[in-house]
Protein backbone atom coordinates (compact mmCIF):
# COMPACT_ATOMS: atom_id res chain seq x y z
CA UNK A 1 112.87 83.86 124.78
CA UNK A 2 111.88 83.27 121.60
CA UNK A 3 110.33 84.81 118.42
CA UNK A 4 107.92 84.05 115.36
CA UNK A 5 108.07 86.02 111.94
CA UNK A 6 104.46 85.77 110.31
CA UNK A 7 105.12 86.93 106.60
CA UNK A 8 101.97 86.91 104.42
CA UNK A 9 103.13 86.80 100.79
CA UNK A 10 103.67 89.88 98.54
CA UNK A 11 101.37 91.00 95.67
CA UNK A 12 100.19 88.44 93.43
CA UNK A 13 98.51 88.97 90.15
CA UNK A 14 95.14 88.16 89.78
CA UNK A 15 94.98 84.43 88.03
CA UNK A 16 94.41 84.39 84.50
CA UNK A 17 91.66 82.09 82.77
CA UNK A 18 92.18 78.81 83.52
CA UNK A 19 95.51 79.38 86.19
CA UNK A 20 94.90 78.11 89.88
CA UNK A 21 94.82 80.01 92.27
CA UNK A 22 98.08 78.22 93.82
CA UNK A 23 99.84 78.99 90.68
CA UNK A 24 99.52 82.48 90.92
CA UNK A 25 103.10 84.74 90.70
CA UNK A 26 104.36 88.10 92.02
CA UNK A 27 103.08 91.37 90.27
CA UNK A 28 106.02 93.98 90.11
CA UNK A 29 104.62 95.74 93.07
CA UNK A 30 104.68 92.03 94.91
CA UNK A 31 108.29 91.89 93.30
CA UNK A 32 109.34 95.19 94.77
CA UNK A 33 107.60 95.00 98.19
CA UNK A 34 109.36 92.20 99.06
CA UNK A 35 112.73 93.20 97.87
CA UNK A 36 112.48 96.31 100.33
CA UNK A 37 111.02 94.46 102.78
CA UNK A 38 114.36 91.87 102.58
CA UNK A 39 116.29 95.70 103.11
CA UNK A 40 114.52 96.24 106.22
CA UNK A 41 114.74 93.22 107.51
CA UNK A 42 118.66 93.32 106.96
CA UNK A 43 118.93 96.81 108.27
CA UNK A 44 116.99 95.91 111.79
CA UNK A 45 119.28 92.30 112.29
CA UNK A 46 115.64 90.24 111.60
CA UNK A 47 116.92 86.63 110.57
CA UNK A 48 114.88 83.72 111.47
CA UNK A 49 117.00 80.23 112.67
CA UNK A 50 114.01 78.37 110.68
CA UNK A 51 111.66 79.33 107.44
CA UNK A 52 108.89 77.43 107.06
CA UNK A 53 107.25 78.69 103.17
CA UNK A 54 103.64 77.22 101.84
CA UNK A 55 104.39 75.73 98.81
CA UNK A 56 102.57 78.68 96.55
CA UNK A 57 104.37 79.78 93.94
CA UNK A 58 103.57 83.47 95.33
CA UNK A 59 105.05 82.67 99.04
CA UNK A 60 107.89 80.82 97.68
CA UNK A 61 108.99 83.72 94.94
CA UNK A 62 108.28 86.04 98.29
CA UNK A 63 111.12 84.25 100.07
CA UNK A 64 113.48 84.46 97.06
CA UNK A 65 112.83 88.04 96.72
CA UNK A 66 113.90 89.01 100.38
CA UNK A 67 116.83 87.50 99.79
CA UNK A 68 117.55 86.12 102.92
CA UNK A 69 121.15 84.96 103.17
CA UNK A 70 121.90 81.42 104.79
CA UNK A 71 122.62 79.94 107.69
CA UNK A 72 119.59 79.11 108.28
CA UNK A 73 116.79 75.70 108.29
CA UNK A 74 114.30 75.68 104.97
CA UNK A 75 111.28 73.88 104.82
CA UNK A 76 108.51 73.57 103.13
CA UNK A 77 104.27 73.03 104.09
CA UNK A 78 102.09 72.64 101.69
CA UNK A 79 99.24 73.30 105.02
CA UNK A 80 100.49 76.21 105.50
CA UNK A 81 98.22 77.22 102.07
CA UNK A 82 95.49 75.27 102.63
CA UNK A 83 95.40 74.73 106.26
CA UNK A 84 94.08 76.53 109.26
CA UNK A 85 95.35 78.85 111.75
CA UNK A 86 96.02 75.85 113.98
CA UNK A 87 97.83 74.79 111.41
CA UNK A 88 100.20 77.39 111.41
CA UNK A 89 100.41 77.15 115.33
CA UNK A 90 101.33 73.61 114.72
CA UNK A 91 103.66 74.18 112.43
CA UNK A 92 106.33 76.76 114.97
CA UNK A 93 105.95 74.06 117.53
CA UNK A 94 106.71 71.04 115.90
CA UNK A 95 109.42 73.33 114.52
CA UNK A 96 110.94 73.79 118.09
CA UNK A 97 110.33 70.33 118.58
CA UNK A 98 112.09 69.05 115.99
CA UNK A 99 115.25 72.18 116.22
CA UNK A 100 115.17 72.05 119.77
CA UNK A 101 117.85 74.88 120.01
CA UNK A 102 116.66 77.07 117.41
CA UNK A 103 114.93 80.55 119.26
CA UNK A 104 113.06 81.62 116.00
CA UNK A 105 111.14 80.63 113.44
CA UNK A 106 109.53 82.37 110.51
CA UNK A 107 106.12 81.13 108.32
CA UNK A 108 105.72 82.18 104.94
CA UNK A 109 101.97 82.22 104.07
CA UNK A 110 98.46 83.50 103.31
CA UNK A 111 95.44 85.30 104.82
CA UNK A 112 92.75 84.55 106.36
CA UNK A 113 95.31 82.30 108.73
CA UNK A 114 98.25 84.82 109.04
CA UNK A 115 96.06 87.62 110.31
CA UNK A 116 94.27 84.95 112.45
CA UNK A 117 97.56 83.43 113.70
CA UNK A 118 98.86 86.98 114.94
CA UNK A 119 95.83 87.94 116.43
CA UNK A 120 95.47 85.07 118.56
CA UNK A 121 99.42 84.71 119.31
CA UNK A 122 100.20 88.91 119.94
CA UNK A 123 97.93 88.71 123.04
CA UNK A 124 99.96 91.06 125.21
CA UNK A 125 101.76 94.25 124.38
CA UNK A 126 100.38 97.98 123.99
CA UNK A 127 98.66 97.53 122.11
CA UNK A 128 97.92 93.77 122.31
CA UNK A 129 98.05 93.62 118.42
CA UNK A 130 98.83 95.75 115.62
CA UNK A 131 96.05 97.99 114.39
CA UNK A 132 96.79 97.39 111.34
CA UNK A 133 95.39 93.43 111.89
CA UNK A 134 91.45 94.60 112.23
CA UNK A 135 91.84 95.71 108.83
CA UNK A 136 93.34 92.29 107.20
CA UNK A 137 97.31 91.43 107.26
CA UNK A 138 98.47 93.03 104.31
CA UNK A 139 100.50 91.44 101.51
CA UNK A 140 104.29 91.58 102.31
CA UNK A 141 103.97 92.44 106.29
CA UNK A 142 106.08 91.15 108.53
CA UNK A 143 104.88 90.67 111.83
CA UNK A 144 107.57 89.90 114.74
CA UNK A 145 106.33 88.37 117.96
CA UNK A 146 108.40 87.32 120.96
CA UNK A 147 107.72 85.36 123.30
CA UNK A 148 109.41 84.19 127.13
CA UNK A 149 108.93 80.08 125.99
CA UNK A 150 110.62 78.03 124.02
CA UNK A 151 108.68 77.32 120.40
CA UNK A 152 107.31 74.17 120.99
CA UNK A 153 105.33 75.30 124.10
CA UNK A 154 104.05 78.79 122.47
CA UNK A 155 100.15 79.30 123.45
CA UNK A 156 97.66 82.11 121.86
CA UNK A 157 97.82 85.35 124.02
CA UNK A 158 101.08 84.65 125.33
CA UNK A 159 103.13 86.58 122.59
CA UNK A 160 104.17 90.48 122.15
CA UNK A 161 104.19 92.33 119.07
CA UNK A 162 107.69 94.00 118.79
CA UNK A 163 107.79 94.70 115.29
CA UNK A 164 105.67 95.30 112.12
CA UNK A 165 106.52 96.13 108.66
CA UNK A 166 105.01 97.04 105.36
CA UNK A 167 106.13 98.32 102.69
CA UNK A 168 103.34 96.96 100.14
CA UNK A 169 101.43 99.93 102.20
CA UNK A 170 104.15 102.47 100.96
CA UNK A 171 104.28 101.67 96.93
C-alpha cells in the first residue's frame, strides 16, 4: 500500500508590475492557511517519507509554513511548475524508483496539473473523487490518495481518495 499527498500551494498575492509570476509570495491568508493546514496534518499522523516542492517561491514558502518536522527525503522540480500532469505522475514514480522502500510521497505544486493529477489518480472510492475537484483544487488542499501498489507502478484510476483538507475554504 501506498499513498500520494497532492498539495496545491497556499494563497499567493497577485504579482506586482514587473514581478513574475514564479516569483510570486504568500498573502497572510496563504501564510495562515498553510500554518493550520501543517496542524491538521500533525493532528491526523499525515507525514509523507518523500516531498517533492516546484521550485516557486509560493510552493516552497507553503512547505516552510506547514512546518513539517524531519525525517523525511526533500527534493526539488522545477516541472512540477511548468510541467504537465504527466509530469507530476512521473515525478511519484521515479520517486519510488529511486526510494524503493519509501510508501509515500507528497508533491508540492500548482493548478491546472494538481486538480488534473487527482482526478485522473482518485479513480475509485465513493465518491471516485472529491467534489470539491469539479470546481478547481483550491489553494492549500491537501488531497490524500492510497493506493494497493508500490509508487513506481501507480496508474490513473487506480487510487482512493481517503482524505481532503482545506482550510483556505474556512478563512
Amino acid at each position: 500500500m501506498s499513498q500520494v499527498y497532492l498539495l496545491r500551494h497556499a494563497k499567493a498575492v497577485w504579482p506586482s508590475p514587473g514581478q513574475k509570476d514564479f516569483d510570486r509570495p504568500l498573502d497572510s491568508v496563504g501564510i495562515e492557511a498553510a500554518s493550520l493546514l501543517g496542524e491538521e496534518m500533525k493532528r491526523l499522523a499525515l507525514k509523507p517519507e518523500i516531498i517533492i516542492c516546484s521550485t516557486a517561491v509560493r510552493a516552497r514558502q507553503t512547505l516552510e509554513h506547514i512546518n513539517l518536522k524531519p525525517p523525511f527525503i526533500l527534493e526539488d522540480l522545477e516541472k512540477l511548475y511548468s510541467g504537465s500532469a504527466d509530469s507530476y505522475v512521473t515525478a511519484i514514480r521515479m520517486a519510488g524508483l529511486e526510494h524503493e522502500t519509501a510508501s509515500s510521497v507528497m508533491l508540492v505544486g500548482h493548478n491546472p496539473m494538481m486538480e488534473d493529477v487527482a482526478i485522473a489518480l482518485a479513480g475509485r472510492g465513493s465518491p471516485p473523487a472529491h467534489p470539491t475537484f469539479a470546481a478547481g483544487f483550491p489553494t492549500s488542499g491537501l488531497a490524500v490518495i492510497e493506493f494497493p501498489s508500490p509508487l513506481a507502478e501507480i496508474r490513473p484510476g487506480t487510487g482512493i481518495l481517503s482524505t481532503f483538507l482545506s482550510p483556505s475554504e474556512h478563512l
